[in-house]
C-alpha atoms as a PDB file:
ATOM      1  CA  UNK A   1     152.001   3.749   3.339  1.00  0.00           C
ATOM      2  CA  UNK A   2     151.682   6.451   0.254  1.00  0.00           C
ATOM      3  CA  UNK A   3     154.691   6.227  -1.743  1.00  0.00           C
ATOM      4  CA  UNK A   4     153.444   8.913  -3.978  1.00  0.00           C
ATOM      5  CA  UNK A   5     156.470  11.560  -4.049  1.00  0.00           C
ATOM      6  CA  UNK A   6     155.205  15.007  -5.116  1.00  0.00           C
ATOM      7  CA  UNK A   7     157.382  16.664  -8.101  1.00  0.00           C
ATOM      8  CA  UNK A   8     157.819  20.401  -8.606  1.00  0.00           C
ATOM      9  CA  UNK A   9     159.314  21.285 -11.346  1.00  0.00           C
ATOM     10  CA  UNK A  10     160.324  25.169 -12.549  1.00  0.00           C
ATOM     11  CA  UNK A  11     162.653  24.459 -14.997  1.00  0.00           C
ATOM     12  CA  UNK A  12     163.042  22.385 -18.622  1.00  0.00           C
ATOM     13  CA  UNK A  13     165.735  20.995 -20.966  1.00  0.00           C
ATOM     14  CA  UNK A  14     165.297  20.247 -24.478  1.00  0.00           C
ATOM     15  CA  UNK A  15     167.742  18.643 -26.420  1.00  0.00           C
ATOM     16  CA  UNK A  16     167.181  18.404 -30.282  1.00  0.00           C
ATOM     17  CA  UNK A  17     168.544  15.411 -31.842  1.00  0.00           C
ATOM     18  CA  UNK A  18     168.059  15.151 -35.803  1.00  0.00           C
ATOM     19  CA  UNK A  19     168.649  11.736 -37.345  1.00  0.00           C
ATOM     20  CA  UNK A  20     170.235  12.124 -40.938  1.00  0.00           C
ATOM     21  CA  UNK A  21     170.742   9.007 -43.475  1.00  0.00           C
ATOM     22  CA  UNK A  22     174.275   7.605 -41.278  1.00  0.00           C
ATOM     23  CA  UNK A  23     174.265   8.950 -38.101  1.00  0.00           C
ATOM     24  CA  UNK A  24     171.989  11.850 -35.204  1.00  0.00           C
ATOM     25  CA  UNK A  25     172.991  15.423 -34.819  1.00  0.00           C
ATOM     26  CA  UNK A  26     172.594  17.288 -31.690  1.00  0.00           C
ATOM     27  CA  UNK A  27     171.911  21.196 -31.614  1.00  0.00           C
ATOM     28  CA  UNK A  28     174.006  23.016 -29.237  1.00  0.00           C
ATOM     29  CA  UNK A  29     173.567  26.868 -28.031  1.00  0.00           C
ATOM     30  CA  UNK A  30     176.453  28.848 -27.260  1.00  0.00           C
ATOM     31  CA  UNK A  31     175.033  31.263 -24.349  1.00  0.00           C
ATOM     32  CA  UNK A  32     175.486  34.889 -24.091  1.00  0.00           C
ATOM     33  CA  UNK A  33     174.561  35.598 -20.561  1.00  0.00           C
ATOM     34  CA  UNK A  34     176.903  36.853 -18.044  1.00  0.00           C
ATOM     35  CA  UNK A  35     176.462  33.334 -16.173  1.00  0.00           C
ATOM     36  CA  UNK A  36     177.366  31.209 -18.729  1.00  0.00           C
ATOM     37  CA  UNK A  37     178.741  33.619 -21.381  1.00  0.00           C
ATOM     38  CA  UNK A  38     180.507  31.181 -24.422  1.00  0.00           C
ATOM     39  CA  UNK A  39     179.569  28.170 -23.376  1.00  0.00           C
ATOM     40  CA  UNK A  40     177.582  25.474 -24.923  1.00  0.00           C
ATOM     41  CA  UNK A  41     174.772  23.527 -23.832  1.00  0.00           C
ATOM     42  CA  UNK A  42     171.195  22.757 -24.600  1.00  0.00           C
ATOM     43  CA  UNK A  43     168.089  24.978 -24.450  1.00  0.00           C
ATOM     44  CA  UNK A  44     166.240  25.983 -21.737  1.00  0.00           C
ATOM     45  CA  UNK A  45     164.523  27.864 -19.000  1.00  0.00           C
ATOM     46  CA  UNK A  46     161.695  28.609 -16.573  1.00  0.00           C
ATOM     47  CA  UNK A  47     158.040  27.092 -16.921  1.00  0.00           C
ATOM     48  CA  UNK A  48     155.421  30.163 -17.057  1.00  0.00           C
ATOM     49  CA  UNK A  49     152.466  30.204 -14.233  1.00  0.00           C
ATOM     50  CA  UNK A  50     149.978  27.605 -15.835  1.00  0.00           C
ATOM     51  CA  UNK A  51     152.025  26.144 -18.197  1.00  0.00           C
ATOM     52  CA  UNK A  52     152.875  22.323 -18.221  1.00  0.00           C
ATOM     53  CA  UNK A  53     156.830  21.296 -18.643  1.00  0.00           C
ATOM     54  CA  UNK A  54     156.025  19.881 -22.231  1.00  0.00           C
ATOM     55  CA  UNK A  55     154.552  23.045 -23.207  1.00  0.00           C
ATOM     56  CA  UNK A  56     157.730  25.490 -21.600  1.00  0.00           C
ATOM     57  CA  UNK A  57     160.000  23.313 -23.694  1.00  0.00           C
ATOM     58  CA  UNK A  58     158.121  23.340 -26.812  1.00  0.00           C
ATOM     59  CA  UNK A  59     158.181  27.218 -26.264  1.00  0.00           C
ATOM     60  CA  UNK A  60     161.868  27.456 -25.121  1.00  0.00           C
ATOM     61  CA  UNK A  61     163.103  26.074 -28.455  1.00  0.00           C
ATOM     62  CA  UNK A  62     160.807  28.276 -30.208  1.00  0.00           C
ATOM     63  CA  UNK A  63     161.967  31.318 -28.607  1.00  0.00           C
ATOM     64  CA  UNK A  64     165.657  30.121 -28.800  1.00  0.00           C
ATOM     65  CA  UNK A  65     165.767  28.686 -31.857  1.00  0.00           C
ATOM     66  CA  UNK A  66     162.544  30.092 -33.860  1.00  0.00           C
ATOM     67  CA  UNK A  67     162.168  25.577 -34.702  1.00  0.00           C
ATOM     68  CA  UNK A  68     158.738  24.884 -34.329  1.00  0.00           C
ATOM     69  CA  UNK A  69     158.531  21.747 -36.379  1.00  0.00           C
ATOM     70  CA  UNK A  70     159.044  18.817 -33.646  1.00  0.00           C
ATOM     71  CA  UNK A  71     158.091  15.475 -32.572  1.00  0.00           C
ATOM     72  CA  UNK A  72     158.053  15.004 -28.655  1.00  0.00           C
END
């Protein structure tokens, strides 16, 4: 029996989490869409054609947040 489950994915989350000397901060967006206009969550969005999930969330927070400095 294959038990292999194939995954599609079109989608990505990133959360940022910063750890300062006492305690982790999370960055929040506050969205201006007409969806989800004023409220907060984390970043996101669709994966490009060819682009692996790792790579759509590195570029998510780049285009979101202009961060480019992170550690996966």
């Amino acid at each position: 029996m294959d038990l292999e489950v194939p995954l599609r994915c079109t989608g990505v989350a990133a959360v940022l989490i910063k750890r300062t000397d006492s305690d982790y901060k999370v960055l929040l967006l506050k969205r201006d869409t007409s969806v989800l206009r004023d409220v907060w969550c984390y970043i996101g969005g669709g994966i490009e054609e060819g682009e692996k999930a790792w790579e759509a969330a590195l570029r998510e927070v780049k285009e979101e947040t202009g961060i480019t400095d992170l550690s996966l």
